[in-house]
C-alpha atoms as a PDB file:
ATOM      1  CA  UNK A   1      41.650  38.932  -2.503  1.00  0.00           C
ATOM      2  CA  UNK A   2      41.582  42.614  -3.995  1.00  0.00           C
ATOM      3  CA  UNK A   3      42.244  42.712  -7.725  1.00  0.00           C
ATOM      4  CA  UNK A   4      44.703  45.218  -8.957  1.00  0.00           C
ATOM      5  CA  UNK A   5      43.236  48.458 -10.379  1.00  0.00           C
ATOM      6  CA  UNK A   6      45.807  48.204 -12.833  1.00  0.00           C
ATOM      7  CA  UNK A   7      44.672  45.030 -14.389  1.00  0.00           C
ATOM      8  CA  UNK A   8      40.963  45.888 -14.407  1.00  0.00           C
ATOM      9  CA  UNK A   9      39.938  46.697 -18.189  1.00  0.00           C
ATOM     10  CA  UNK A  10      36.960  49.246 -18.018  1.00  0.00           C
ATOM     11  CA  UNK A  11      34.497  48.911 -21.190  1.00  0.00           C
ATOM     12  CA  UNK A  12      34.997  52.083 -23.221  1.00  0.00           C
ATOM     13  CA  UNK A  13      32.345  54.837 -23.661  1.00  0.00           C
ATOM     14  CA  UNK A  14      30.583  56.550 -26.383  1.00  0.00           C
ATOM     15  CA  UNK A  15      33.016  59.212 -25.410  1.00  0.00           C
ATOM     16  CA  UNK A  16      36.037  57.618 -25.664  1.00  0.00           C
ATOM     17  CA  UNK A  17      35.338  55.853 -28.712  1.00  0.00           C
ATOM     18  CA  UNK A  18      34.801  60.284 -29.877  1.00  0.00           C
ATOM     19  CA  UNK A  19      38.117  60.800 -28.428  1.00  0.00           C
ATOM     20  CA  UNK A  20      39.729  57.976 -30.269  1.00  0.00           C
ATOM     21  CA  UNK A  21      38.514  58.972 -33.424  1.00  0.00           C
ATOM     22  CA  UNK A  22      39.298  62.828 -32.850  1.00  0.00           C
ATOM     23  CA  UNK A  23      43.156  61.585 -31.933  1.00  0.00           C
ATOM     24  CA  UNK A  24      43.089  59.660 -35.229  1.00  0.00           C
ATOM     25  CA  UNK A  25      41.536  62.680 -37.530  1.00  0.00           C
ATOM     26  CA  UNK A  26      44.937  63.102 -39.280  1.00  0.00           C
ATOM     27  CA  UNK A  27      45.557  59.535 -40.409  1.00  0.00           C
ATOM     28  CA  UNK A  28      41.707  59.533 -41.225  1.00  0.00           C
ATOM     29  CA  UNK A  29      41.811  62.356 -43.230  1.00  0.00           C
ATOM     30  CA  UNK A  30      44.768  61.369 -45.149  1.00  0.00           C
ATOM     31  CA  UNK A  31      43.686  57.573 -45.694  1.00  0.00           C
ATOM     32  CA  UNK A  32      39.979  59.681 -46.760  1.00  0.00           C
ATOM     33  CA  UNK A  33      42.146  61.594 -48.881  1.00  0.00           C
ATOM     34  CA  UNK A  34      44.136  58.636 -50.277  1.00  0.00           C
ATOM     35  CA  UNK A  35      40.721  56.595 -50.720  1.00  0.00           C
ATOM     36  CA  UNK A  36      38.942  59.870 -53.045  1.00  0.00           C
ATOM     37  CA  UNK A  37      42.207  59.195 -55.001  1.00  0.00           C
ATOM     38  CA  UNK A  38      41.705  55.876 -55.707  1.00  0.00           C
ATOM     39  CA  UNK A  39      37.647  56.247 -56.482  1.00  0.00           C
ATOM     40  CA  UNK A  40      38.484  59.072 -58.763  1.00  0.00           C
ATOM     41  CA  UNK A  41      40.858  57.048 -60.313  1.00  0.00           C
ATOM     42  CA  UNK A  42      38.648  54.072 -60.632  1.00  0.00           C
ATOM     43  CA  UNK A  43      35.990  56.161 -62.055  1.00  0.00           C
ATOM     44  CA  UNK A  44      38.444  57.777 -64.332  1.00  0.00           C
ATOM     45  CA  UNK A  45      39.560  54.776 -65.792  1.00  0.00           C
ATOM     46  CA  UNK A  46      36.177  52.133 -65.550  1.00  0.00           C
ATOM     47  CA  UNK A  47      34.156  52.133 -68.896  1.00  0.00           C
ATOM     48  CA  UNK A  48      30.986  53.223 -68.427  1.00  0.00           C
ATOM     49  CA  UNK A  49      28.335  50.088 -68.792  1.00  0.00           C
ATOM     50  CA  UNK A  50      24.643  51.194 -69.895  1.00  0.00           C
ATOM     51  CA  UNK A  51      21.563  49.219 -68.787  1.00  0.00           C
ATOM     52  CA  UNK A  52      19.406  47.536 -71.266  1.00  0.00           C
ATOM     53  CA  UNK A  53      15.372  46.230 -70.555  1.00  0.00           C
ATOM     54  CA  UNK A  54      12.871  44.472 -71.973  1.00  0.00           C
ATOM     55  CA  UNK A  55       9.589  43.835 -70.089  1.00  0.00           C
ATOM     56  CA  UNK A  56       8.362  40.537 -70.632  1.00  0.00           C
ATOM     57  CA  UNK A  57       5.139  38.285 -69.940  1.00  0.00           C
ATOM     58  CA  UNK A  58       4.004  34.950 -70.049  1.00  0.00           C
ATOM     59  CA  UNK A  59       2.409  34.425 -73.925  1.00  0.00           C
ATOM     60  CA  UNK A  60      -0.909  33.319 -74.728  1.00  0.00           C
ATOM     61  CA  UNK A  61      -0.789  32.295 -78.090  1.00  0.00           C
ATOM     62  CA  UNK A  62      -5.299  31.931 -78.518  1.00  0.00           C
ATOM     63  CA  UNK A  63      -6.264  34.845 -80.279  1.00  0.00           C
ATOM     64  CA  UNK A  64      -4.901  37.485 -82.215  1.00  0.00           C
ATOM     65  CA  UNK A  65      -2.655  39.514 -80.221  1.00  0.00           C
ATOM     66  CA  UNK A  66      -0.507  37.073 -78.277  1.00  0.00           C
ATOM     67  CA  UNK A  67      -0.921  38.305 -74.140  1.00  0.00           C
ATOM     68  CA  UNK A  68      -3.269  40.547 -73.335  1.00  0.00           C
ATOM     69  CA  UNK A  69      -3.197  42.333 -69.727  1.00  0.00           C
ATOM     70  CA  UNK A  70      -6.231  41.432 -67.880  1.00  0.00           C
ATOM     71  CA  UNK A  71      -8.801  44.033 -66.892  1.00  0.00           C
ATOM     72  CA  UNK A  72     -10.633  44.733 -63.855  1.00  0.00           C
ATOM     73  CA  UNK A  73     -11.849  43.124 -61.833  1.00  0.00           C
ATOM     74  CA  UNK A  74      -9.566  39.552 -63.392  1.00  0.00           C
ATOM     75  CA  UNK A  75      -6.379  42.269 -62.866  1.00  0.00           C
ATOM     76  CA  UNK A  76      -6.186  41.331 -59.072  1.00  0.00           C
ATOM     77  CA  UNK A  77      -6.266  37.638 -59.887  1.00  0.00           C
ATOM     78  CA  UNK A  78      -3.881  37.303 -62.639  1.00  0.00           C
ATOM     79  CA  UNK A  79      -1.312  39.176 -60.090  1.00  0.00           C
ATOM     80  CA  UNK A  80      -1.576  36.322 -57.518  1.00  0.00           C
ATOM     81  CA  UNK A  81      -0.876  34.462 -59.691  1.00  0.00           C
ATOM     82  CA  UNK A  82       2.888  32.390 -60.115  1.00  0.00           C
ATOM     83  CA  UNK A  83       4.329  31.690 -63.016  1.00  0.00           C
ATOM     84  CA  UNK A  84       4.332  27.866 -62.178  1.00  0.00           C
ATOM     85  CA  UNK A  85       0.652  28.372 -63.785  1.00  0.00           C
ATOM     86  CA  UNK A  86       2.944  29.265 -67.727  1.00  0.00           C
ATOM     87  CA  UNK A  87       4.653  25.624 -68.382  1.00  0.00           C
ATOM     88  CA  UNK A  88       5.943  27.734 -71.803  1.00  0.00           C
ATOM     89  CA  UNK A  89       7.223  30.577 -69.538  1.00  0.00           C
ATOM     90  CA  UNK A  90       8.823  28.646 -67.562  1.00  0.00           C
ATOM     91  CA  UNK A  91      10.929  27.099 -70.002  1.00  0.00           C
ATOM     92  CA  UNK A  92      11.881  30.644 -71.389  1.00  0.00           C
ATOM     93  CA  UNK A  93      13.060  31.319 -67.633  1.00  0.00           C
ATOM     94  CA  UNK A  94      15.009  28.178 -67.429  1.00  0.00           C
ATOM     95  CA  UNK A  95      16.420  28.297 -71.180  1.00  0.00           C
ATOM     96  CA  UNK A  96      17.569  31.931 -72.221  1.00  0.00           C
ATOM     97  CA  UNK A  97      21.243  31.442 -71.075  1.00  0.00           C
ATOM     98  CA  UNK A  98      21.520  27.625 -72.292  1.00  0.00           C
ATOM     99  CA  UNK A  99      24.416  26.568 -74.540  1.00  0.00           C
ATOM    100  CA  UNK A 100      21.770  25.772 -77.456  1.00  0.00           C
ATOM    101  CA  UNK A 101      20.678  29.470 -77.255  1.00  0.00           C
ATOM    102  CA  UNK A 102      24.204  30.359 -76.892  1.00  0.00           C
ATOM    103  CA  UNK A 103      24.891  28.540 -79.827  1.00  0.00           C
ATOM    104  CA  UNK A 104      22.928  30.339 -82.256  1.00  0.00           C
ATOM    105  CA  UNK A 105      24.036  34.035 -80.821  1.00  0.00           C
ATOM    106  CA  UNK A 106      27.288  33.003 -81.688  1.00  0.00           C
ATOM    107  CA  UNK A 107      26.649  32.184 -85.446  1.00  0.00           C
ATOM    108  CA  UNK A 108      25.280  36.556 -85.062  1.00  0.00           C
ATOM    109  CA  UNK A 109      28.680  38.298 -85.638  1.00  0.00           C
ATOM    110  CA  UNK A 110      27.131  41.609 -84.588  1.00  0.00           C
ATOM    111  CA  UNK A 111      27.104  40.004 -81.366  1.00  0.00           C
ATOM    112  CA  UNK A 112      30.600  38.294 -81.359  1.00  0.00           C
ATOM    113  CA  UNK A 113      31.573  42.096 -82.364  1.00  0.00           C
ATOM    114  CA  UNK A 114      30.174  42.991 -79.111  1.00  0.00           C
ATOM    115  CA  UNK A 115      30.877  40.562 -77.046  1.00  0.00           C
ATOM    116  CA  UNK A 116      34.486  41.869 -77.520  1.00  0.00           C
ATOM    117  CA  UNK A 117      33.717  45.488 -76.282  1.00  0.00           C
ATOM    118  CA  UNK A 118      33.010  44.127 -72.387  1.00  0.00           C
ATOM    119  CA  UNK A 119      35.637  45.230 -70.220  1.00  0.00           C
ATOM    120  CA  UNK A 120      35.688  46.531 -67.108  1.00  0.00           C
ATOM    121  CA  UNK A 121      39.057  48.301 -68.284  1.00  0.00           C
ATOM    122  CA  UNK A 122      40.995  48.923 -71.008  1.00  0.00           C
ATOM    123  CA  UNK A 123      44.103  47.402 -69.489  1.00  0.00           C
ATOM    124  CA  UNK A 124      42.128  43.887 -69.400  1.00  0.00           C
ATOM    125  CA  UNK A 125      42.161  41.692 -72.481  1.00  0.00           C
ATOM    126  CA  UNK A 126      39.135  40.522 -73.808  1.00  0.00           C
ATOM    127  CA  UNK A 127      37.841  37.257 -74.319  1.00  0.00           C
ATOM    128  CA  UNK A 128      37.733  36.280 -77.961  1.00  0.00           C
ATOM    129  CA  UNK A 129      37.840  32.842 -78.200  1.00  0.00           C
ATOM    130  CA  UNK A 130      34.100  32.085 -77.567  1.00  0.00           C
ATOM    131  CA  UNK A 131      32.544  28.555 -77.028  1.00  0.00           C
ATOM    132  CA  UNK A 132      28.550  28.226 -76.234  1.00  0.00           C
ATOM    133  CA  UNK A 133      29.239  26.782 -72.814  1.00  0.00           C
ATOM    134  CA  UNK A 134      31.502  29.903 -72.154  1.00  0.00           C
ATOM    135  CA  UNK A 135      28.784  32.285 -73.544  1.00  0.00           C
ATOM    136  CA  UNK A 136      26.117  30.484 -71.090  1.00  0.00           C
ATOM    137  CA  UNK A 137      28.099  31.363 -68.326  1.00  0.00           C
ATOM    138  CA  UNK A 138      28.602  34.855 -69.548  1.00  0.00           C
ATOM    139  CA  UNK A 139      24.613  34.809 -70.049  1.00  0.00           C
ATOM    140  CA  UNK A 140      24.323  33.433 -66.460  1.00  0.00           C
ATOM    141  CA  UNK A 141      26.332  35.946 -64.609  1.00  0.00           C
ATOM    142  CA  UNK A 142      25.415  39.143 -66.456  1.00  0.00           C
ATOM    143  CA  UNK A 143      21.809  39.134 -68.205  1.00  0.00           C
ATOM    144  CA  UNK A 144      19.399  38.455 -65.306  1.00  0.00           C
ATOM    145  CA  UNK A 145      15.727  38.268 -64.996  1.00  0.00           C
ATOM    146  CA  UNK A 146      14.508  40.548 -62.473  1.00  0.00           C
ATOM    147  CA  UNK A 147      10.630  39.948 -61.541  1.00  0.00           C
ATOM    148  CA  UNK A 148       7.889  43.147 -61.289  1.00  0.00           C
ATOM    149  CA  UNK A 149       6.259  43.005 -58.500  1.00  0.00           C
ATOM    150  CA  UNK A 150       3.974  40.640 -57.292  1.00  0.00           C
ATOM    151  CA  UNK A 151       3.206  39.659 -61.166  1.00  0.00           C
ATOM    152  CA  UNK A 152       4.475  36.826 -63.598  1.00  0.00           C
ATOM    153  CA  UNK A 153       5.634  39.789 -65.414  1.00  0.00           C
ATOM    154  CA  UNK A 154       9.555  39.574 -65.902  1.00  0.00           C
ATOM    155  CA  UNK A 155      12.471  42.507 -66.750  1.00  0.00           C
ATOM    156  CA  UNK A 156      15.508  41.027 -69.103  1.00  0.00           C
ATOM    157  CA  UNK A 157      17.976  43.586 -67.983  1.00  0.00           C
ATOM    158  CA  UNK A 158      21.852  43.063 -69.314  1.00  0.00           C
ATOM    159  CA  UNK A 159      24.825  45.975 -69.124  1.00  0.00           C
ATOM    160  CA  UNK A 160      27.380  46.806 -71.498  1.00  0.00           C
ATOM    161  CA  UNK A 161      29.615  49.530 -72.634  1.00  0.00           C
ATOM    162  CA  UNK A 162      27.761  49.834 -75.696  1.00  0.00           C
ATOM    163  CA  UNK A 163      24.092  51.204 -75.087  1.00  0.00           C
ATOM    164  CA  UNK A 164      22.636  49.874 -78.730  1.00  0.00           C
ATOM    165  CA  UNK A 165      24.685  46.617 -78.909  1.00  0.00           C
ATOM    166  CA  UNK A 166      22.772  45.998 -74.908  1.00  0.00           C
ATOM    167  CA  UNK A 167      19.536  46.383 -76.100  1.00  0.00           C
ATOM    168  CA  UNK A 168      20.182  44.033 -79.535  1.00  0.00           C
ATOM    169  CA  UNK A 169      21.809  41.277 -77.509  1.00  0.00           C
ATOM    170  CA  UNK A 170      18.604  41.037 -75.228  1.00  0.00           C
ATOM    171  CA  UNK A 171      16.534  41.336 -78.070  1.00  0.00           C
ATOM    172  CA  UNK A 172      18.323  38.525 -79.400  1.00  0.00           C
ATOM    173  CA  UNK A 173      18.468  36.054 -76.765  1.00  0.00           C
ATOM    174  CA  UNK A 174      14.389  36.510 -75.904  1.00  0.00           C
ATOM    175  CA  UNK A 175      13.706  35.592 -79.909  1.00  0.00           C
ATOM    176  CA  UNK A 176      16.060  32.829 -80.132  1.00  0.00           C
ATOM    177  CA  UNK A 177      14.760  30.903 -76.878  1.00  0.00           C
ATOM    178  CA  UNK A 178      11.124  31.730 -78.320  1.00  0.00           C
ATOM    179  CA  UNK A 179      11.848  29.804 -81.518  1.00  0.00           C
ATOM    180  CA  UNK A 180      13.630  27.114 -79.750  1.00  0.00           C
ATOM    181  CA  UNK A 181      10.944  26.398 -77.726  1.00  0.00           C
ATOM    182  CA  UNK A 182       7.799  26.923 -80.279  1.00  0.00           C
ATOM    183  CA  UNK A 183      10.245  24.515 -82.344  1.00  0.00           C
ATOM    184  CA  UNK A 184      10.559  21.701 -80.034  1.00  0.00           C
ATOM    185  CA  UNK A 185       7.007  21.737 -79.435  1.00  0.00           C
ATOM    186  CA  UNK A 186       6.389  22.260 -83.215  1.00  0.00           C
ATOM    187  CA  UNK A 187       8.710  18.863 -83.437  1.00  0.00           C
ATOM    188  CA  UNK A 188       6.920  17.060 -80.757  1.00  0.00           C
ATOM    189  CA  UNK A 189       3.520  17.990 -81.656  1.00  0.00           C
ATOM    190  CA  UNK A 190       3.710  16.359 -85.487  1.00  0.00           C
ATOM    191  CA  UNK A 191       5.246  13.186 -83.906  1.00  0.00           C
ATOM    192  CA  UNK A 192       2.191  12.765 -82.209  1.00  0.00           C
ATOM    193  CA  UNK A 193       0.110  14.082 -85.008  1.00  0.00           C
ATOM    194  CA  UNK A 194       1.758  11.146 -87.206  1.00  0.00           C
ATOM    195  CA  UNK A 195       1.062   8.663 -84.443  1.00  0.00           C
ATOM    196  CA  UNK A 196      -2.963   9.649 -83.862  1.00  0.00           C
ATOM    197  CA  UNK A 197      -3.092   9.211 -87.611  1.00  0.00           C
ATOM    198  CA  UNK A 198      -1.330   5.557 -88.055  1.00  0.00           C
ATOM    199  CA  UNK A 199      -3.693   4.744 -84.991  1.00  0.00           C
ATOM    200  CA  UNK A 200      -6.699   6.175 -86.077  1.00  0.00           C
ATOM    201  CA  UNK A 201      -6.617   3.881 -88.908  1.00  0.00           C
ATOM    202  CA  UNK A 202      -6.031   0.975 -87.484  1.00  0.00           C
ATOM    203  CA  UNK A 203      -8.965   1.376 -84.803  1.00  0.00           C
ATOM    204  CA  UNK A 204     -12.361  -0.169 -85.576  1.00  0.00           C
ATOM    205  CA  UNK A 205     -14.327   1.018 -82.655  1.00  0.00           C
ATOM    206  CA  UNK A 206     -16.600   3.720 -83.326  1.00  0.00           C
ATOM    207  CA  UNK A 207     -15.612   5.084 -79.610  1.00  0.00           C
ATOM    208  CA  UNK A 208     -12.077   4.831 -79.818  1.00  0.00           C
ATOM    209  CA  UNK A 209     -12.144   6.473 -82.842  1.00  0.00           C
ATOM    210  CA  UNK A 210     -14.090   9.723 -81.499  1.00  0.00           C
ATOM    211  CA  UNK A 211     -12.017   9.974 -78.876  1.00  0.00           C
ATOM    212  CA  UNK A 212      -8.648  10.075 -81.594  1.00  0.00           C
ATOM    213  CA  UNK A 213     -10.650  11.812 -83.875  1.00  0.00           C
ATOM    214  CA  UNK A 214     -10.647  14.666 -81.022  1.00  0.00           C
ATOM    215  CA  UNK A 215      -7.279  14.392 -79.637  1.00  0.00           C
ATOM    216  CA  UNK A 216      -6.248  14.544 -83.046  1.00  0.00           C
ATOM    217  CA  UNK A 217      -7.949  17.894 -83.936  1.00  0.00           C
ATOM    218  CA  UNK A 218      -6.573  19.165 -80.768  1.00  0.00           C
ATOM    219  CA  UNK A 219      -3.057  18.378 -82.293  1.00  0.00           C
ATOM    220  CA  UNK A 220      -3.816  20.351 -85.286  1.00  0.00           C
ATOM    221  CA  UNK A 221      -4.679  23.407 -83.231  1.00  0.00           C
ATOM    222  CA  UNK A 222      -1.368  23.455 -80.969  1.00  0.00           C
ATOM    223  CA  UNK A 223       0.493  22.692 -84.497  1.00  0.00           C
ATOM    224  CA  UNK A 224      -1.342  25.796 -85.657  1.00  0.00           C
ATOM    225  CA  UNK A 225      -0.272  28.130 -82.578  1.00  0.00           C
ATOM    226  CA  UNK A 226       3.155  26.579 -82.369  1.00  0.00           C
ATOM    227  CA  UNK A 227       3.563  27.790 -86.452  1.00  0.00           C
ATOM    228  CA  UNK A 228       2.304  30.832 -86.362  1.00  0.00           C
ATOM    229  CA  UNK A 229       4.900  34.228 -86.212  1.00  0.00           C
ATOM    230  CA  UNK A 230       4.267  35.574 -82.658  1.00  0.00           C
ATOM    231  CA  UNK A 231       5.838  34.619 -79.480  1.00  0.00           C
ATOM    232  CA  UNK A 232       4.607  31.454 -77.799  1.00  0.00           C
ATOM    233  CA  UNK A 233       6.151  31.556 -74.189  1.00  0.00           C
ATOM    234  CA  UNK A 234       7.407  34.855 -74.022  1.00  0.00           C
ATOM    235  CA  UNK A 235       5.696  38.000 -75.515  1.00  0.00           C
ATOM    236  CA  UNK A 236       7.002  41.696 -75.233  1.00  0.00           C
ATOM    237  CA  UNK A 237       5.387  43.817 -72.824  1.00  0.00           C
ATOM    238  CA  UNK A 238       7.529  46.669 -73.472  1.00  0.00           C
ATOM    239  CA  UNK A 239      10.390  46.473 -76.534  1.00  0.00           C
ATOM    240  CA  UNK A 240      14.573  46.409 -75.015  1.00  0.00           C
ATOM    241  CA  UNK A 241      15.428  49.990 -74.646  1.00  0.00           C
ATOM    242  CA  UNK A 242      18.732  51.185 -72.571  1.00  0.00           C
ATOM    243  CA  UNK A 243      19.667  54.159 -70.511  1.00  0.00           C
ATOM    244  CA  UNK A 244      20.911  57.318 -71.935  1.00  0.00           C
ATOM    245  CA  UNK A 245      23.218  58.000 -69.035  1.00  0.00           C
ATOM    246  CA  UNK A 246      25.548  55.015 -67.925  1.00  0.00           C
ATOM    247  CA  UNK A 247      24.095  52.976 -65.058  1.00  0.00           C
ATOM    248  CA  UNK A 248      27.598  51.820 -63.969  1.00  0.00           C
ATOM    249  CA  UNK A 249      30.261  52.875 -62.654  1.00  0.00           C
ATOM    250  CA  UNK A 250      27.770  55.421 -60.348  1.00  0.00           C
ATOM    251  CA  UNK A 251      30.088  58.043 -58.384  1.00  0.00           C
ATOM    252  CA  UNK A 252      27.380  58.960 -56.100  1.00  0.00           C
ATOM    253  CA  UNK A 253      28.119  55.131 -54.762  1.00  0.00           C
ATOM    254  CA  UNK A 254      32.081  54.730 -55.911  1.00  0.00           C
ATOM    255  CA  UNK A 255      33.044  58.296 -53.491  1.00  0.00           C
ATOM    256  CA  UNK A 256      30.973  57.635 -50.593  1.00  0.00           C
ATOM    257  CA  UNK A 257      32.574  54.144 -50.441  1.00  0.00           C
ATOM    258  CA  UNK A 258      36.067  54.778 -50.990  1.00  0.00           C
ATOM    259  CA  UNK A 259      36.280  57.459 -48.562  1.00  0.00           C
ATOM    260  CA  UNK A 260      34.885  55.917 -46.226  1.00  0.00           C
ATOM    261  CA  UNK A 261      36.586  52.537 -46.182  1.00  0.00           C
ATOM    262  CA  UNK A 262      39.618  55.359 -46.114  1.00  0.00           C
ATOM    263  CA  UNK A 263      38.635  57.029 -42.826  1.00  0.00           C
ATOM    264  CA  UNK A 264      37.866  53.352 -41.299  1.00  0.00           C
ATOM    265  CA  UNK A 265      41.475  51.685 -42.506  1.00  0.00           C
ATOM    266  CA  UNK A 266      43.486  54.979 -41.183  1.00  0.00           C
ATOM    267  CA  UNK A 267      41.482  54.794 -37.839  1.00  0.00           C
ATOM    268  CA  UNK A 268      42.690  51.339 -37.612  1.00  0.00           C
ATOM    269  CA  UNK A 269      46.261  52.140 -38.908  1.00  0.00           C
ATOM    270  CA  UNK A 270      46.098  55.102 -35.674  1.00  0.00           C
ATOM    271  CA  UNK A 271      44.825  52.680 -33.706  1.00  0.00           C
ATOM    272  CA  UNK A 272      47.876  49.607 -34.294  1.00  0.00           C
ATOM    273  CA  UNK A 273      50.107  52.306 -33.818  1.00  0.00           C
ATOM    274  CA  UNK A 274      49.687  54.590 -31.336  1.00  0.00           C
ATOM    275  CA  UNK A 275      46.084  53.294 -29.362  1.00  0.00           C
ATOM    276  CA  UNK A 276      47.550  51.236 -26.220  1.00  0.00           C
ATOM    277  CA  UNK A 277      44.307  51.619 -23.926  1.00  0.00           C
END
């Protein structure tokens, strides 16, 4: 049996896809035109968010000046390595956007003031009632932290409509989860201080009591670090600074975009309507 020539479908061509697109021109152009409308609008009408930093690194709290970038040749090392090898760092990466440290920004009215200021447009209200579990989630979804490279080195970036409140509220949240966790491990390391004591007098053996006598000393030393003024699991690389231009809404993105998701929706809108092939 012959098939009928008028049932065959032939796969279209580079060509005729051309041809398609030069029948639709006018309903692309005016859905491109439409689209340009709506970016300029939403450009118009978006508050512009700035982008704050701060460039952080695992702290080593031995010594004087907290952590020290490593020099040649130890440079190449410390950048292999992970930050699985900074317990203290760690925490800070798994703690900065935790209800406790959520907690205490809230008891900052600066940055209840500012928390107030974040919206996408005027037209939205504002969130005003705050709770710490609802600032955690705001910490969650808009301060990230970004690795550099192939380095334990980490960038706390956060935006906001307010340049100088952006780089205080980052500030902020890398000295509050600092002290929280220098204070738990202040806390934790006199419990055991009190213990080595009570049991280093009740031991007898001259052994035994060497070996408390040194786990006890190195008690004292971590309670020494852990007191000290200087960052213990995060230290600054580089202070929180922010942009000087605004890093968002960015029209060299927003009028690309909207145009051309207007030239693809009035090619389709051609195509529904007057395309039968």
């Amino acid at each position: 049996m012959s098939e009928n020539p008028a049932t065959v479908r032939t796969e279209k061509t580079l060509f005729d896809v051309l041809r398609d697109i030069w029948a639709a021109r006018i309903a692309m152009l005016v859905t491109g035109f439409a689209g340009f409308a709506v970016a300029f609008t939403f450009v118009t009408l978006a508050r512009p968010y700035y982008r704050a930093e701060m460039i952080l690194a695992p702290a080593s709290p031995i010594g004087q000046g907290g952590f020290q970038l490593p020099t040649l040749p130890d440079r190449m090392l410390w950048q292999s390595q992970s930050v699985q090898n900074y317990p203290n760092f760690m925490k800070f990466e798994n703690k900065f956007n935790a209800p406790s440290v959520a907690g205490l920004l809230l008891e900052d009215e600066k940055i209840v003031r500012g928390l107030i200021l974040d919206q996408t447009f005027d037209f939205i209200a504002p969130e005003v009632s705050w709770t710490p579990e609802k600032l955690s989630r705001y910490l969650t979804r808009s301060v990230r932290l970004e690795p550099v490279g192939n380095t334990p080195l980490r960038k706390l970036v956060y935006l906001h409509p307010d340049r100088n409140f952006a780089a205080y509220l980052i500030e902020r949240v890398h000295q509050i989860t600092d002290t929280l966790i220098r204070q738990t491990l202040r806390l934790e390391t006199q419990e055991r201080i009190a213990y080595l004591h009570e049991s280093l007098s009740k031991t007898v053996n001259p052994e035994h009591r060497r070996a408390l006598a040194d786990l006890l000393m190195e008690q004292e030393r971590l309670k020494m670090l852990v007191s000290m003024d200087q960052p213990y699991a995060a230290s600054i690389v580089e202070p929180a600074s922010s942009s000087v231009k605004p890093d968002w809404p960015d029209p060299r993105f927003v009028f690309p975009a909207f145009i051309l998701i207007g030239f693809f929706l009035g090619f389709v809108i051609y195509g529904i309507f007057y395309l039968h092939d």
